[in-house]
PDB file of N, CA and C in Angstrom:
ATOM      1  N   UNK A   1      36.186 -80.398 -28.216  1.00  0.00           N
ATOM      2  CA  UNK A   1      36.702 -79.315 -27.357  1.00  0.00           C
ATOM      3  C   UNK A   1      35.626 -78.921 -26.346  1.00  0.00           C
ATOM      4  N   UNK A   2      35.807 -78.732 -25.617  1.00  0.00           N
ATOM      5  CA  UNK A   2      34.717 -78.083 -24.203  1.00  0.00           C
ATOM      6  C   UNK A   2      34.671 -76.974 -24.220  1.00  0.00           C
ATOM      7  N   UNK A   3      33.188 -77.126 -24.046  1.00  0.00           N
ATOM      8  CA  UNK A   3      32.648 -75.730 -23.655  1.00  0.00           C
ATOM      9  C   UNK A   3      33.489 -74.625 -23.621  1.00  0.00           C
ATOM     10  N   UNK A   4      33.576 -74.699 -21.917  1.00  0.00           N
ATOM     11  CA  UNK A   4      34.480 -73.939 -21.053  1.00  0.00           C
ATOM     12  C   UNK A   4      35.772 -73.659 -21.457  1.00  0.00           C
ATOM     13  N   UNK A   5      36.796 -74.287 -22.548  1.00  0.00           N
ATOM     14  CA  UNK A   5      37.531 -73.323 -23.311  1.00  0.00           C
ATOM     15  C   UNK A   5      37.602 -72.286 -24.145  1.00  0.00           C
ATOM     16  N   UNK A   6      36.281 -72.531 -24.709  1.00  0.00           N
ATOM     17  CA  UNK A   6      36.160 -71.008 -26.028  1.00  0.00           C
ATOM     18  C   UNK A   6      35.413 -70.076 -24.414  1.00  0.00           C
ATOM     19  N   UNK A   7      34.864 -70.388 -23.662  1.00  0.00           N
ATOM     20  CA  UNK A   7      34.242 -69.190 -22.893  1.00  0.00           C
ATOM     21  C   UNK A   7      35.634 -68.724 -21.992  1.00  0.00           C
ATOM     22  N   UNK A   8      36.867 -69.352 -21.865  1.00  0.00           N
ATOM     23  CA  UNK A   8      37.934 -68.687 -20.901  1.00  0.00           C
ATOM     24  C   UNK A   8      38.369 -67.934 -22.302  1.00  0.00           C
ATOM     25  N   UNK A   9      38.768 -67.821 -23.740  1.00  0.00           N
ATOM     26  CA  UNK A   9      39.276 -67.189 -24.781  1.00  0.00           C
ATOM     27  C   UNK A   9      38.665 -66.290 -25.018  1.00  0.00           C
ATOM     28  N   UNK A  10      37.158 -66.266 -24.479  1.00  0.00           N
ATOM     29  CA  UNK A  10      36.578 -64.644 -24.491  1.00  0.00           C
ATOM     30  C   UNK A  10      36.790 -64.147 -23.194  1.00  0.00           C
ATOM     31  N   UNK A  11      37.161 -64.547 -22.493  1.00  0.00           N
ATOM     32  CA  UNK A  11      37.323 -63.246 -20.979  1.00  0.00           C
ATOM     33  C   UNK A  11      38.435 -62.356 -21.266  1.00  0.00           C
ATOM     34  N   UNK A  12      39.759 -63.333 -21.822  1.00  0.00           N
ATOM     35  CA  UNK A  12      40.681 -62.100 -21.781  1.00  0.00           C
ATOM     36  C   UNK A  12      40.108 -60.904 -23.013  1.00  0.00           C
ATOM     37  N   UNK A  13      39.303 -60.781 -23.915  1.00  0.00           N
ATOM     38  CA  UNK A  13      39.433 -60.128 -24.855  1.00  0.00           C
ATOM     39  C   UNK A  13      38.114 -59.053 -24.344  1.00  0.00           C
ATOM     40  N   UNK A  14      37.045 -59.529 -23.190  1.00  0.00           N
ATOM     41  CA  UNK A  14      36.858 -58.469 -22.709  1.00  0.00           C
ATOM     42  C   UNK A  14      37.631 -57.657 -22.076  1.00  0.00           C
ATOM     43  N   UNK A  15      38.346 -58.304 -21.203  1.00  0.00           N
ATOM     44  CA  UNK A  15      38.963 -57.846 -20.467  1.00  0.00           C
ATOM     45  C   UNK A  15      39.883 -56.472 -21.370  1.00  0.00           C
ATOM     46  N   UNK A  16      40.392 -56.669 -22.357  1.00  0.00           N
ATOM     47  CA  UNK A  16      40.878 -55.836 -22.807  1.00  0.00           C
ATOM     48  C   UNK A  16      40.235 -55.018 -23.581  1.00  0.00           C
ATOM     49  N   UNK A  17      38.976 -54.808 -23.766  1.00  0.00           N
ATOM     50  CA  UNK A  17      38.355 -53.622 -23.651  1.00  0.00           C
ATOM     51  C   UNK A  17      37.735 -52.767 -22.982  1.00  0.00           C
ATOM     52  N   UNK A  18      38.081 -53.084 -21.440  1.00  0.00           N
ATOM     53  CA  UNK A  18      38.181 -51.689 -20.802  1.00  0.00           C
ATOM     54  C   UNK A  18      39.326 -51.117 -20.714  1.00  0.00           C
ATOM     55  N   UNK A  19      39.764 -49.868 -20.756  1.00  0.00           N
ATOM     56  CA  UNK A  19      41.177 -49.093 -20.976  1.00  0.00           C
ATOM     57  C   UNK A  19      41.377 -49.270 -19.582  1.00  0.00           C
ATOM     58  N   UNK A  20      42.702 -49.113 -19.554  1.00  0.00           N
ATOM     59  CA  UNK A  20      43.305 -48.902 -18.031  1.00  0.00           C
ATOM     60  C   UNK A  20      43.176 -47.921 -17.708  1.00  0.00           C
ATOM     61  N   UNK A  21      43.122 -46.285 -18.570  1.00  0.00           N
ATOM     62  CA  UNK A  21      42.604 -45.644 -17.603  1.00  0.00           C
ATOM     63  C   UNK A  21      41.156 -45.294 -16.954  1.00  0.00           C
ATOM     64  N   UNK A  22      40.224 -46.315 -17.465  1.00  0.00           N
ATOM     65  CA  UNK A  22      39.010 -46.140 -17.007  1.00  0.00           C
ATOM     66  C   UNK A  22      38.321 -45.428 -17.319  1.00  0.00           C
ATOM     67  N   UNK A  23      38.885 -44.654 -18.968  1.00  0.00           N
ATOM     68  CA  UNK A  23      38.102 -43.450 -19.490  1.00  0.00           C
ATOM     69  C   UNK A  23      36.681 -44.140 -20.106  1.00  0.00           C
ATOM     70  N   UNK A  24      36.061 -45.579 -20.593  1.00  0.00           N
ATOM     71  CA  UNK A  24      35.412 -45.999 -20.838  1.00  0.00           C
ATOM     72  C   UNK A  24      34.266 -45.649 -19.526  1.00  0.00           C
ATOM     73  N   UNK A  25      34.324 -45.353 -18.253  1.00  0.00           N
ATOM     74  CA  UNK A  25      32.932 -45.019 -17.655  1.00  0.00           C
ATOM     75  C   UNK A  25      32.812 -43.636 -17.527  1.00  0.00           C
ATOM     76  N   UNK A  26      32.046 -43.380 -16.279  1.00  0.00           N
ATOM     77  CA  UNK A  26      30.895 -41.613 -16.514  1.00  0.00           C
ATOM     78  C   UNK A  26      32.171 -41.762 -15.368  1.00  0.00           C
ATOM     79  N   UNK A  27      31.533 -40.469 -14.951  1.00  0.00           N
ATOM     80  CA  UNK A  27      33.114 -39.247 -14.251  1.00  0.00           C
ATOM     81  C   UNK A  27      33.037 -39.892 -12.755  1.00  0.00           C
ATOM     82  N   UNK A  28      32.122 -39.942 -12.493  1.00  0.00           N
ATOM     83  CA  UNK A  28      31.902 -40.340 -10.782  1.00  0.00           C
ATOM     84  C   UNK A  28      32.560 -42.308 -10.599  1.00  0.00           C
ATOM     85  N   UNK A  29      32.210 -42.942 -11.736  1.00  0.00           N
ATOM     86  CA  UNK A  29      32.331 -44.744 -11.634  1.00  0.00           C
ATOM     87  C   UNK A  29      34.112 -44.498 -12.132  1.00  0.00           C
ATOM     88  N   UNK A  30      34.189 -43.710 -12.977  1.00  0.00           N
ATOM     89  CA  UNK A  30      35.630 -43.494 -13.131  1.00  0.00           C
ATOM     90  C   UNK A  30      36.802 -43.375 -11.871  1.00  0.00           C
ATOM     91  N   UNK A  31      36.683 -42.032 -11.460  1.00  0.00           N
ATOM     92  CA  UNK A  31      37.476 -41.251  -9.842  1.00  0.00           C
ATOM     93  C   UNK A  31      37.298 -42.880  -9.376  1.00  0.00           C
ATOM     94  N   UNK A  32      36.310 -43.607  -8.776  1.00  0.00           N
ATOM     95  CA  UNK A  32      36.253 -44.662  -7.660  1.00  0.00           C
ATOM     96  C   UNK A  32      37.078 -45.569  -8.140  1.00  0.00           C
ATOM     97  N   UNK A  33      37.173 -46.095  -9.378  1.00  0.00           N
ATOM     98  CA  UNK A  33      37.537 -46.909  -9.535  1.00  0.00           C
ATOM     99  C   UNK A  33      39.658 -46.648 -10.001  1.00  0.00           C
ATOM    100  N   UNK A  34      39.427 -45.145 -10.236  1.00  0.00           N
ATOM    101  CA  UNK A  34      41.126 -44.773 -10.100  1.00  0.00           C
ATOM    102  C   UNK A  34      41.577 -45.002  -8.917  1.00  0.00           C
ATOM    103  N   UNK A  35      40.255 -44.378  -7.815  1.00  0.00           N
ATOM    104  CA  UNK A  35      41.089 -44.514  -6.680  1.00  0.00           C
ATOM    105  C   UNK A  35      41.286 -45.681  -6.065  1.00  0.00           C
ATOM    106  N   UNK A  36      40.379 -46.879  -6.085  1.00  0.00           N
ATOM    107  CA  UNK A  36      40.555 -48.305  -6.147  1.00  0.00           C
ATOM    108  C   UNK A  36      41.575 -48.763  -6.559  1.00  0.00           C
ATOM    109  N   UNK A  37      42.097 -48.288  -8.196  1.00  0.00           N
ATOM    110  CA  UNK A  37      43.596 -49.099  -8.164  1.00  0.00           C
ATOM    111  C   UNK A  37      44.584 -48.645  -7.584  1.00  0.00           C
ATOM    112  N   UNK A  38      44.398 -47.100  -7.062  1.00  0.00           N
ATOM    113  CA  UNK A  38      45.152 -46.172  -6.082  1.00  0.00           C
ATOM    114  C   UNK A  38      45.656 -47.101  -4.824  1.00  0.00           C
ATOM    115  N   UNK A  39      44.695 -47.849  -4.851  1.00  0.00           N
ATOM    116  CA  UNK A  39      44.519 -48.244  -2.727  1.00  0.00           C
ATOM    117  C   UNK A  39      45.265 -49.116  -3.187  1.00  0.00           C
ATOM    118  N   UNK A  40      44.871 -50.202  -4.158  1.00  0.00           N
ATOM    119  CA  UNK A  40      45.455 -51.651  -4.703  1.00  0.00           C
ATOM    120  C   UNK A  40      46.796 -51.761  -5.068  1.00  0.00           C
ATOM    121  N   UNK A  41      47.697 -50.391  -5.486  1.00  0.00           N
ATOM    122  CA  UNK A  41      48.853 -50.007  -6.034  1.00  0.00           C
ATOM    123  C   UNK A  41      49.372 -49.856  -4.680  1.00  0.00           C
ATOM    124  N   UNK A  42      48.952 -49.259  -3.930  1.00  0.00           N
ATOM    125  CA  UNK A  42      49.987 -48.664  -2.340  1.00  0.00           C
ATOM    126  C   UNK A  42      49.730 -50.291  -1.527  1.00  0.00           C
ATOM    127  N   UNK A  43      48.963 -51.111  -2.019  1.00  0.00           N
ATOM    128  CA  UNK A  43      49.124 -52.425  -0.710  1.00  0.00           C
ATOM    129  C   UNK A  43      50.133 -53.258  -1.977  1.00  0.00           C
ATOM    130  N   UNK A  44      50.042 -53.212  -2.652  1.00  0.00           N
ATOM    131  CA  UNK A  44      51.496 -53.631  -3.484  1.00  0.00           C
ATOM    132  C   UNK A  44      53.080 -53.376  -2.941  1.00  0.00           C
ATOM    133  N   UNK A  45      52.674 -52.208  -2.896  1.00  0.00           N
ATOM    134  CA  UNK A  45      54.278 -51.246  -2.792  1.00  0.00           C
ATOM    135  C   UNK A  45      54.363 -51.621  -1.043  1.00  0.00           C
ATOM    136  N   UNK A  46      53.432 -51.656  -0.427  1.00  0.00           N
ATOM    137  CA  UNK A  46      53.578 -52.060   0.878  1.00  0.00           C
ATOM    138  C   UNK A  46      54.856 -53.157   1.350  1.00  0.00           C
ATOM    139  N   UNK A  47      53.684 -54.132   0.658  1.00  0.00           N
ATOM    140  CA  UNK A  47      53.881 -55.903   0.445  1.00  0.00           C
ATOM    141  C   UNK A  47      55.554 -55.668   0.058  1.00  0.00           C
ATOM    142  N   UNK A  48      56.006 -55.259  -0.593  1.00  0.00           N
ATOM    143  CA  UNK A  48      56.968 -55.428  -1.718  1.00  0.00           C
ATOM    144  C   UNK A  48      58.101 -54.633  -0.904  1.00  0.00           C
ATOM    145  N   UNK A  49      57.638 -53.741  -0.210  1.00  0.00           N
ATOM    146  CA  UNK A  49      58.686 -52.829   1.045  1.00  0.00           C
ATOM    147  C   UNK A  49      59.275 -53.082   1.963  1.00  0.00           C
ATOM    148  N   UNK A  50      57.905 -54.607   2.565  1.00  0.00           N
ATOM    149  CA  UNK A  50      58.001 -55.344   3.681  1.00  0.00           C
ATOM    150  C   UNK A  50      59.309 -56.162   3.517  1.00  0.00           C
ATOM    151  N   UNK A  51      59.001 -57.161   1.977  1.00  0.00           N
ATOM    152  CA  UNK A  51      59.892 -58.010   1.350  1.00  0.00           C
ATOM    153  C   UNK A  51      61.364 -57.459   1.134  1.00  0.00           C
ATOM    154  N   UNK A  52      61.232 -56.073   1.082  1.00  0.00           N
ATOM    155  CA  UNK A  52      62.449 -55.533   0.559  1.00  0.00           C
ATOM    156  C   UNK A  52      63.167 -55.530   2.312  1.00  0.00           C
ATOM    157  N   UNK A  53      62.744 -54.653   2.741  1.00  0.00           N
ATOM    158  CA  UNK A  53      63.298 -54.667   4.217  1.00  0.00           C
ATOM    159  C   UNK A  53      63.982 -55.882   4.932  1.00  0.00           C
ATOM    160  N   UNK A  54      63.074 -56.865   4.925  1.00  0.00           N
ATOM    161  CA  UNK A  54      63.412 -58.039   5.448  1.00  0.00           C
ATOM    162  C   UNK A  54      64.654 -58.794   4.711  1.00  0.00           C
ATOM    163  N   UNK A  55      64.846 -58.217   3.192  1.00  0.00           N
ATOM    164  CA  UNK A  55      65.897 -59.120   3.192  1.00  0.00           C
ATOM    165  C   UNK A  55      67.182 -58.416   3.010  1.00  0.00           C
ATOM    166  N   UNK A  56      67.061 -56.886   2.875  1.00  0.00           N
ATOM    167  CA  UNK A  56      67.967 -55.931   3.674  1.00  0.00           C
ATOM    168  C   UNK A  56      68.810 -56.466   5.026  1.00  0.00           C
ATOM    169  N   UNK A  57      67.489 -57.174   5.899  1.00  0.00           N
ATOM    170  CA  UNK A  57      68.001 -57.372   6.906  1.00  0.00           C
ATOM    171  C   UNK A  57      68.852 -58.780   6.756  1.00  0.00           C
ATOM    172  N   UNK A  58      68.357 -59.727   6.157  1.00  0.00           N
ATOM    173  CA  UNK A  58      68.939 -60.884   6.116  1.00  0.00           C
ATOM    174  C   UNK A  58      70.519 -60.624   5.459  1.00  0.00           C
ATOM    175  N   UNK A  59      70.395 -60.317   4.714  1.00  0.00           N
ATOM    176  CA  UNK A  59      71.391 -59.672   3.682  1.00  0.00           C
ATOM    177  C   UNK A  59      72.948 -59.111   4.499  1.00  0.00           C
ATOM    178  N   UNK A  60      72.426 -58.251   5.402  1.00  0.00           N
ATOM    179  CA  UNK A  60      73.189 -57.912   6.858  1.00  0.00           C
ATOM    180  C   UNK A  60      73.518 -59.175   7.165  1.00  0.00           C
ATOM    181  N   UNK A  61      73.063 -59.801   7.672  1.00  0.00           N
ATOM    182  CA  UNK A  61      73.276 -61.581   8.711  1.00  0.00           C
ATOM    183  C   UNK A  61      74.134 -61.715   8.283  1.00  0.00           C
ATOM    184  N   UNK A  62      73.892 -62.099   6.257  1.00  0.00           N
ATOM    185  CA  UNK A  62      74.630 -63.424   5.608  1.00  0.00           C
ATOM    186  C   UNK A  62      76.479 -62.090   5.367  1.00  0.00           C
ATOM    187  N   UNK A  63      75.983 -61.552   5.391  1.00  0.00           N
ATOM    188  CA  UNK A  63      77.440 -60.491   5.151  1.00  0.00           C
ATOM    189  C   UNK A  63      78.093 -60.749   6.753  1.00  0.00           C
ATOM    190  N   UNK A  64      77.265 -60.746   7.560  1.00  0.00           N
ATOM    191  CA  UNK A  64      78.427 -60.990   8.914  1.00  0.00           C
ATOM    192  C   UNK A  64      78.668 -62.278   8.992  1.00  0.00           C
ATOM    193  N   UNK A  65      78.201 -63.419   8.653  1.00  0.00           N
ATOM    194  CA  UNK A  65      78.227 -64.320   9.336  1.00  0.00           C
ATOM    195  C   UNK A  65      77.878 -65.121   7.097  1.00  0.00           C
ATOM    196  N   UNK A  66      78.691 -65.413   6.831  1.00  0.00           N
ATOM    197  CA  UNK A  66      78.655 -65.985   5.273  1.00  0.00           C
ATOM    198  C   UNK A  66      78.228 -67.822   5.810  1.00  0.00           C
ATOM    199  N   UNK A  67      78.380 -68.054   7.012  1.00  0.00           N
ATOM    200  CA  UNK A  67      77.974 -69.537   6.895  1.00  0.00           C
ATOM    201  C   UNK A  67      76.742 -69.846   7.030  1.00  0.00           C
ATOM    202  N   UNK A  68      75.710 -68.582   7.101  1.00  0.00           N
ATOM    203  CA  UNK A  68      74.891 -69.069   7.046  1.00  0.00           C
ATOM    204  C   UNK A  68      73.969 -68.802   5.699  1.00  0.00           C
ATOM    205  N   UNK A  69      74.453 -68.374   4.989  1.00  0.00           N
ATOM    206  CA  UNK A  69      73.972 -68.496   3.194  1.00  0.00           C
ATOM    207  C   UNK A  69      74.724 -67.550   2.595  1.00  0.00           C
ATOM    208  N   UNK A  70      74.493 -67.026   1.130  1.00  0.00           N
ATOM    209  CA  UNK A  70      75.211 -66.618   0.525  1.00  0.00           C
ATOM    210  C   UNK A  70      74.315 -64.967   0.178  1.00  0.00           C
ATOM    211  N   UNK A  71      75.453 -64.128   0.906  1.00  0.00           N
ATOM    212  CA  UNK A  71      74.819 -62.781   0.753  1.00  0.00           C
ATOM    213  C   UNK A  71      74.511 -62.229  -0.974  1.00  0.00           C
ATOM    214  N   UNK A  72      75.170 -62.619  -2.129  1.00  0.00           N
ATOM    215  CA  UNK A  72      74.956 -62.562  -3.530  1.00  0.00           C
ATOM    216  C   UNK A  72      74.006 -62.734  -3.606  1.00  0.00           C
ATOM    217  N   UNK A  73      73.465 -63.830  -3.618  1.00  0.00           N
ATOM    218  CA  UNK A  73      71.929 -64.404  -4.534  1.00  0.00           C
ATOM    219  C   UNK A  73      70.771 -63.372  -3.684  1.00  0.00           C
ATOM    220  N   UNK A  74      71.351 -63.272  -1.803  1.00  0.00           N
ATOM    221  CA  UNK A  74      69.884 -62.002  -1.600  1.00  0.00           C
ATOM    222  C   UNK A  74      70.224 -61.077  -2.274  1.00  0.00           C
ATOM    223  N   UNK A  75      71.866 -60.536  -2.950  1.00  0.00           N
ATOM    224  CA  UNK A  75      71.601 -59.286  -3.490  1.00  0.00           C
ATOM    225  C   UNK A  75      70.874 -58.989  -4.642  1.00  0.00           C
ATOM    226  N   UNK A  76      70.875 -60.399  -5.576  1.00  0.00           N
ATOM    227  CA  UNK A  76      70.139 -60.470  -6.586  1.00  0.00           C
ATOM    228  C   UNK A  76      68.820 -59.938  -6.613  1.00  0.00           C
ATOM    229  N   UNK A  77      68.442 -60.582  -5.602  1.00  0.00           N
ATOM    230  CA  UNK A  77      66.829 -60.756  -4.720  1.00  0.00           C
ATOM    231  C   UNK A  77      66.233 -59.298  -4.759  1.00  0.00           C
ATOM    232  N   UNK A  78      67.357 -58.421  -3.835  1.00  0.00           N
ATOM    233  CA  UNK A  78      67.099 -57.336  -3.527  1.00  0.00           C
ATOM    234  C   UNK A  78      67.311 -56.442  -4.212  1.00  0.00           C
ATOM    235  N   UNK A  79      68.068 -56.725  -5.606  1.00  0.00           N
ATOM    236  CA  UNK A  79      67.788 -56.079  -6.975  1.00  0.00           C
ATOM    237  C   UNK A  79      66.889 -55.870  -7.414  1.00  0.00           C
ATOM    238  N   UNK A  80      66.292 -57.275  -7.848  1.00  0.00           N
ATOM    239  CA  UNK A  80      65.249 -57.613  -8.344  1.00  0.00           C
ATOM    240  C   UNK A  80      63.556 -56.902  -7.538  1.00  0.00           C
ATOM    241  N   UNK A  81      63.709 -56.763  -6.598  1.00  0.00           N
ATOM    242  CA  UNK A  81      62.658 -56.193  -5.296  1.00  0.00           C
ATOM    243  C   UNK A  81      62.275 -54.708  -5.804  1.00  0.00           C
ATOM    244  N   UNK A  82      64.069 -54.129  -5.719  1.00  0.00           N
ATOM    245  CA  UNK A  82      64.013 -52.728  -5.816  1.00  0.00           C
ATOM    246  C   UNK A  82      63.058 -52.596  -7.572  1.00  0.00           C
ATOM    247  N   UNK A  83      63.644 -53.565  -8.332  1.00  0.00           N
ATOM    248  CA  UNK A  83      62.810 -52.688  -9.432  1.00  0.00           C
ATOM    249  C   UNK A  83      61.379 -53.010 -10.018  1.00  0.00           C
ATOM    250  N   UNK A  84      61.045 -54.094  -8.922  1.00  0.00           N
ATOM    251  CA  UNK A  84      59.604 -54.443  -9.153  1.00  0.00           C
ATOM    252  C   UNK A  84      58.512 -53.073  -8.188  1.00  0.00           C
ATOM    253  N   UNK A  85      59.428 -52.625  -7.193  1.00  0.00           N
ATOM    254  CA  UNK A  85      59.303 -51.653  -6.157  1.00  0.00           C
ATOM    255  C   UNK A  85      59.342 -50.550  -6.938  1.00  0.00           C
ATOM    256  N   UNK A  86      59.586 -50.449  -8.027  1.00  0.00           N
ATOM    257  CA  UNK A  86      59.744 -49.155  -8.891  1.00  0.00           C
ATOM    258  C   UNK A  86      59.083 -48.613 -10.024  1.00  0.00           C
ATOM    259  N   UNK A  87      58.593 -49.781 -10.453  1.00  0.00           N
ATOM    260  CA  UNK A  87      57.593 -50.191 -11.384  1.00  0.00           C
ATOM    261  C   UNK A  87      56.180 -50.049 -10.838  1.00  0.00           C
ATOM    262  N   UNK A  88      55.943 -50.217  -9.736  1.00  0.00           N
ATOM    263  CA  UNK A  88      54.979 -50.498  -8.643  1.00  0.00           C
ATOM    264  C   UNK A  88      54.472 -49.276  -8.467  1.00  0.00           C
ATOM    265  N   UNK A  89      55.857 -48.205  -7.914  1.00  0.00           N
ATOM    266  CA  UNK A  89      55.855 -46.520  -7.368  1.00  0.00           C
ATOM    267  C   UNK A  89      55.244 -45.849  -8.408  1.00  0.00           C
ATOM    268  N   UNK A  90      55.954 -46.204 -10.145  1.00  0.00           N
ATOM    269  CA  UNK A  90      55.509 -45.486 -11.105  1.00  0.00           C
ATOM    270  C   UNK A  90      53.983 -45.265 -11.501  1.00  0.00           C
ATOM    271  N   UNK A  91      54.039 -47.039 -11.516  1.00  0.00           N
ATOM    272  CA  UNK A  91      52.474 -47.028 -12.245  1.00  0.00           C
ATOM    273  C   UNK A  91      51.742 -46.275 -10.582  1.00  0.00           C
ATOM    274  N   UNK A  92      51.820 -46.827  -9.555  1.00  0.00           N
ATOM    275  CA  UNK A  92      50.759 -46.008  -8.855  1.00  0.00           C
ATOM    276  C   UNK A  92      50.376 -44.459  -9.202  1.00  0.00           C
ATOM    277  N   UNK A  93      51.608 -43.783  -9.181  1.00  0.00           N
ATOM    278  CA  UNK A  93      51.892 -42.150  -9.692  1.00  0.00           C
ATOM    279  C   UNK A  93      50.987 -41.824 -10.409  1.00  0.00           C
ATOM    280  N   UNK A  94      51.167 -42.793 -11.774  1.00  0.00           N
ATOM    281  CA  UNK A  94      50.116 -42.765 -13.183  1.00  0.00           C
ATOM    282  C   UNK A  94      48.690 -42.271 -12.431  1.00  0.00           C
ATOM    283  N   UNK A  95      48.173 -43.391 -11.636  1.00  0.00           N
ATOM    284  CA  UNK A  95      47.569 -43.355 -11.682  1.00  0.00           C
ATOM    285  C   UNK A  95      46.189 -41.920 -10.312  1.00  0.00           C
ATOM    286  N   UNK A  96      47.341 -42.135  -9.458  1.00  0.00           N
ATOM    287  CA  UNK A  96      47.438 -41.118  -8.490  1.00  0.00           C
ATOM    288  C   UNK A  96      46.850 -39.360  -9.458  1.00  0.00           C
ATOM    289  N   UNK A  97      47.920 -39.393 -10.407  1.00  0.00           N
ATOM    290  CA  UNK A  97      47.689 -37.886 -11.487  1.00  0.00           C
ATOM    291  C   UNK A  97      46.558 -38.069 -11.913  1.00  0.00           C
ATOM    292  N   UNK A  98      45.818 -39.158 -12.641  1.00  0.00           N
ATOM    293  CA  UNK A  98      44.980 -39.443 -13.540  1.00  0.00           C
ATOM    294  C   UNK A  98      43.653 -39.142 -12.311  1.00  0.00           C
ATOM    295  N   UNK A  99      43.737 -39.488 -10.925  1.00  0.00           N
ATOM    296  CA  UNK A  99      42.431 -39.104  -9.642  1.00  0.00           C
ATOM    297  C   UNK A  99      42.491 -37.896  -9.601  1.00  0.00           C
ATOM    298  N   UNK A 100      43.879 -37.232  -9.468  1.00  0.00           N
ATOM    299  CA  UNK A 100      44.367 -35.703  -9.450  1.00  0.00           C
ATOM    300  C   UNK A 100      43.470 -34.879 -10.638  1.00  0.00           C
ATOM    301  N   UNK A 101      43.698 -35.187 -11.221  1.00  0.00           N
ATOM    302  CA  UNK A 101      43.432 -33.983 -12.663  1.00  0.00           C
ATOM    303  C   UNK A 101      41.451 -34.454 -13.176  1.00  0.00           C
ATOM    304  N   UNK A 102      40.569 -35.189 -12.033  1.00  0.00           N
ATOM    305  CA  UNK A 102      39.418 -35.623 -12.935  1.00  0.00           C
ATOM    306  C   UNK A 102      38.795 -34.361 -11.691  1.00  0.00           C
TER     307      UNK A 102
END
């Protein structure tokens, strides 16, 4: 077996000992790094707004004009968007309160 497999089987298990909320550092490395996933959470929801919009718009097209694809499967799409878009909103929130209240 190589090396480099038992050393990738310990990253994830550091990895999971820092908490997500970052209560493992001092008060000041903490706030930066909430607000870091703060910034990292809103270019998510961005990204994911952009995606949503655009196929809002497509979505329109294929409803006027069905020959040019099938408006269903974007609705799927744009199901699927909205609740990754929601999941996205929440956890940012989380974490938004958690900068709020230090």
């Amino acid at each position: 077996e190589p090396l480099f497999r038992s050393a990738k089987k310990a990253l994830p298990k550091a990895k999971k000992e820092e908490k997500e909320d970052f209560s493992h550092l001092p008060p000041a490395k903490r706030k930066k790094k909430l607000q870091e996933k703060v910034r990292e959470l809103d270019e998510k929801v961005s990204k994911e707004m952009q995606e949503k919009n655009a196929m809002e718009k497509m979505m329109e097209v294929y409803q006027k004009n069905p020959a040019l694809g099938d408006s269903a499967i974007v609705s799927q799409e744009l199901a699927e968007r909205t609740r990754i878009l929601d999941g996205l909103n929440r956890e940012k929130y989380k974490f938004e309160v958690r900068t709020l209240s230090m």
